[in-house]
Protein backbone atom coordinates (compact mmCIF):
# COMPACT_ATOMS: atom_id res chain seq x y z
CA UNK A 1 -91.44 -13.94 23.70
CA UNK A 2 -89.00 -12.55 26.69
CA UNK A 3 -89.55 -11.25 29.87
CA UNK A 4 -92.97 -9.94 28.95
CA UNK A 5 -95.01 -13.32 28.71
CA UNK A 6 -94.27 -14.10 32.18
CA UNK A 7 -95.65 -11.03 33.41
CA UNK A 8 -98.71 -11.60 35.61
CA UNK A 9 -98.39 -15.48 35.58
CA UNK A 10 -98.82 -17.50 38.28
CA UNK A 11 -96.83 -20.35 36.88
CA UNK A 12 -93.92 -22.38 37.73
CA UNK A 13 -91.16 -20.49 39.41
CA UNK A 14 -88.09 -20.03 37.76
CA UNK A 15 -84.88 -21.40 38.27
CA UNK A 16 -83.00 -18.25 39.96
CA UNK A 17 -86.46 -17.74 42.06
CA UNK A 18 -85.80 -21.78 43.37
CA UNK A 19 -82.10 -21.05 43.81
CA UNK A 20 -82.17 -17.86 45.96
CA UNK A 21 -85.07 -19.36 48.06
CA UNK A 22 -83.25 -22.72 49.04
CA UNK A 23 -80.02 -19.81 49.95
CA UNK A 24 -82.40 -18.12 51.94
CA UNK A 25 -83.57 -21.30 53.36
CA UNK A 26 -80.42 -22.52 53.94
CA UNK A 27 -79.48 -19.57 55.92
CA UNK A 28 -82.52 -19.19 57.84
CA UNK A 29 -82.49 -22.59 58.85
CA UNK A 30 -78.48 -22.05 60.13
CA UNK A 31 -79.35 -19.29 62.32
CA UNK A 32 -82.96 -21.10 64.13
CA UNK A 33 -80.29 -24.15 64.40
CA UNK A 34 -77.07 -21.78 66.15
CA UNK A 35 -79.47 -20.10 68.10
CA UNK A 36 -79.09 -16.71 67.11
CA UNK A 37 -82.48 -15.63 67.30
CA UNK A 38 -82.50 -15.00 71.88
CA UNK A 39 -86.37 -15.69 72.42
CA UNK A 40 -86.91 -17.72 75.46
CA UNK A 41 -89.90 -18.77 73.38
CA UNK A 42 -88.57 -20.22 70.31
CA UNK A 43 -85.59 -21.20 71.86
CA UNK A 44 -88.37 -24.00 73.54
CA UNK A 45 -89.53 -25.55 69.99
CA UNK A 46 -87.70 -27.44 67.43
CA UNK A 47 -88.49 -25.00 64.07
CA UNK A 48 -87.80 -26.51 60.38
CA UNK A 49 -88.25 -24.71 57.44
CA UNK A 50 -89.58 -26.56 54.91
CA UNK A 51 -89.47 -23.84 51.92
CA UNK A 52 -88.64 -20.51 51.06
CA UNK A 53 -90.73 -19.19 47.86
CA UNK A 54 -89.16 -16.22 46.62
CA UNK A 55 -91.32 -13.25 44.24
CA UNK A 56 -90.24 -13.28 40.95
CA UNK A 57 -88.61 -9.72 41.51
CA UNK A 58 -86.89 -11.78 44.37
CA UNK A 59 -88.04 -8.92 46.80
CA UNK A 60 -90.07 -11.08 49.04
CA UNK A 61 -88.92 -14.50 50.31
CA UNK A 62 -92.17 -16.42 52.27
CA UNK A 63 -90.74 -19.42 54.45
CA UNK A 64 -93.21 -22.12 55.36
CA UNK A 65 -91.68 -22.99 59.09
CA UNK A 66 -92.62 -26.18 60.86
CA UNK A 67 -92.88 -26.64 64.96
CA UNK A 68 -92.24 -29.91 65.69
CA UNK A 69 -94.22 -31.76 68.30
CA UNK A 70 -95.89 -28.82 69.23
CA UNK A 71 -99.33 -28.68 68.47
CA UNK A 72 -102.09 -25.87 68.91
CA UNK A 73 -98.55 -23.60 69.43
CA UNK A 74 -98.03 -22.98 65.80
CA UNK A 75 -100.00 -19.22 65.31
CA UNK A 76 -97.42 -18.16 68.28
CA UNK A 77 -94.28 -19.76 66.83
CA UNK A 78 -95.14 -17.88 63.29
CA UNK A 79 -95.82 -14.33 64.97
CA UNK A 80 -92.54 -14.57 67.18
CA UNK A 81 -90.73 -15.71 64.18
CA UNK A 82 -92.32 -12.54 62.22
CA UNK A 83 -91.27 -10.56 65.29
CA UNK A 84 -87.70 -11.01 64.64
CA UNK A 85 -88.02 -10.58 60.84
CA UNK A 86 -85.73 -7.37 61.19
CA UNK A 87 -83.34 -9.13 62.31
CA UNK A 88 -83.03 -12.45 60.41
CA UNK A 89 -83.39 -10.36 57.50
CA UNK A 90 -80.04 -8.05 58.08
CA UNK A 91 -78.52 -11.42 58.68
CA UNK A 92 -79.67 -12.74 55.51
CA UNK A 93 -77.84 -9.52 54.16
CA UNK A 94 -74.88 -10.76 55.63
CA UNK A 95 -75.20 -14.58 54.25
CA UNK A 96 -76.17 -13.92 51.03
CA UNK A 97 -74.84 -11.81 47.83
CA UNK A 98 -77.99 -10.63 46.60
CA UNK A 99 -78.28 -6.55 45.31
CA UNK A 100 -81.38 -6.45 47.34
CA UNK A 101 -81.99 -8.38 50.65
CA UNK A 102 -85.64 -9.59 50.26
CA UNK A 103 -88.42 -8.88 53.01
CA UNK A 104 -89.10 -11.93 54.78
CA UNK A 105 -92.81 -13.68 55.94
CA UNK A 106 -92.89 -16.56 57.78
CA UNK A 107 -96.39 -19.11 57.24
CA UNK A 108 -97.36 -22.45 58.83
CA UNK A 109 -96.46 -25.25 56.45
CA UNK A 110 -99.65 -26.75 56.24
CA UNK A 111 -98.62 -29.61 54.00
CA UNK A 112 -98.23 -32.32 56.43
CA UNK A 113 -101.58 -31.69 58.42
CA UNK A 114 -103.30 -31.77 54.60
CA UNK A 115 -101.19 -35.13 53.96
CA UNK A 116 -102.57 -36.13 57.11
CA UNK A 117 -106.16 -35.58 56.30
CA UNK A 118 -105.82 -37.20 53.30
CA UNK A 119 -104.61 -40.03 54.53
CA UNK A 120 -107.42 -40.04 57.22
CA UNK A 121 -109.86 -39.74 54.64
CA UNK A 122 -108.09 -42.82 52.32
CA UNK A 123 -108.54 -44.83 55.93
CA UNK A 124 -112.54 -43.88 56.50
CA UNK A 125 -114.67 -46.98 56.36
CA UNK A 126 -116.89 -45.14 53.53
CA UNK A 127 -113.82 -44.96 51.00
CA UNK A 128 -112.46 -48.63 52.06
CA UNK A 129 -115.63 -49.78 51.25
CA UNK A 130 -116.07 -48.21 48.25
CA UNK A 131 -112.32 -49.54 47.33
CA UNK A 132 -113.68 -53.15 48.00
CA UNK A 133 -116.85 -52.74 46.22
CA UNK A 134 -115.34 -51.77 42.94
CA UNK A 135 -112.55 -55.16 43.64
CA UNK A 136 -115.54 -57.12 43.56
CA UNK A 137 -116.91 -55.39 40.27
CA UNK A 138 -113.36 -55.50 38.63
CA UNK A 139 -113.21 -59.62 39.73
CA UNK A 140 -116.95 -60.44 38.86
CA UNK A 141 -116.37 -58.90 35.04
CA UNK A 142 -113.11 -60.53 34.65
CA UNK A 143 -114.93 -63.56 35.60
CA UNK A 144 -117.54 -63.18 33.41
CA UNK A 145 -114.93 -62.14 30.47
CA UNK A 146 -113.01 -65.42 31.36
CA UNK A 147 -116.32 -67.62 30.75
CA UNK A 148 -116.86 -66.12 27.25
CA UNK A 149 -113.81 -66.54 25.80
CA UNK A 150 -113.97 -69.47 23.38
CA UNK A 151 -111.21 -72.33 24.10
């Protein structure tokens, strides 16, 4: 029951995978906030990291970046960021105490534009109207339950 039945799972990450990523976020997020990184690009945009998810062999640390108030800029803020990978990652050497300095990717978040669609899709007139429908079903049985009970 060990370290063999997590092999090949896709579950939950554990605890020293959750730790090392928020270091690595922590430190990523430090440098993109000193400026380190000199790209008259990304020097223009606001970048947060959102989250870091680490491998389980902690070799490969993903961060899910966020331009703010930029949109349509997004693909070009992730490649430039992936264009200075080399060197955020020796920094990362630097920050952290880790054996191995893990590779780093950087993805869009794409959490708040799905939030966002959700919440569009909660607003459409088709799902309000379905919400109000089944209020008028839920009052019109308790209605009817009220009228049966025996006083």
């Amino acid at each position: 029951m060990g370290r063999s039945s997590r092999k090949g799972g896709g579950g939950m990450p554990s605890q020293r995978q959750l730790r090392v990523g928020e270091l690595v976020r922590k430190s990523l997020s430090e440098c993109l906030t000193r400026g380190e990184i000199i790209d008259p690009y990304l020097e223009q945009f606001v970048i947060s990291i959102a989250e870091v998810r680490m491998s389980p062999d902690l070799t490969l640390a993903t961060a899910y970046v966020m331009p703010l108030g930029v949109p349509g800029e997004e693909d070009e803020i992730v490649a430039a960021l992936n264009g200075h990978k080399k060197y955020l990652r020796g920094r990362l050497g630097r920050d952290l105490t880790l054996k191995h300095t893990p590779d780093l990717r950087f993805r869009y978040d794409e959490t708040f534009d799905e939030a966002s669609r959700i919440d569009a899709l909660l607003d459409s007139p088709l799902v309000q109207r379905d919400l109000h429908h089944e209020e008028d079903d839920d009052a019109s049985k308790n209605d009817t339950d009220d009228k049966q009970e025996p006083k």
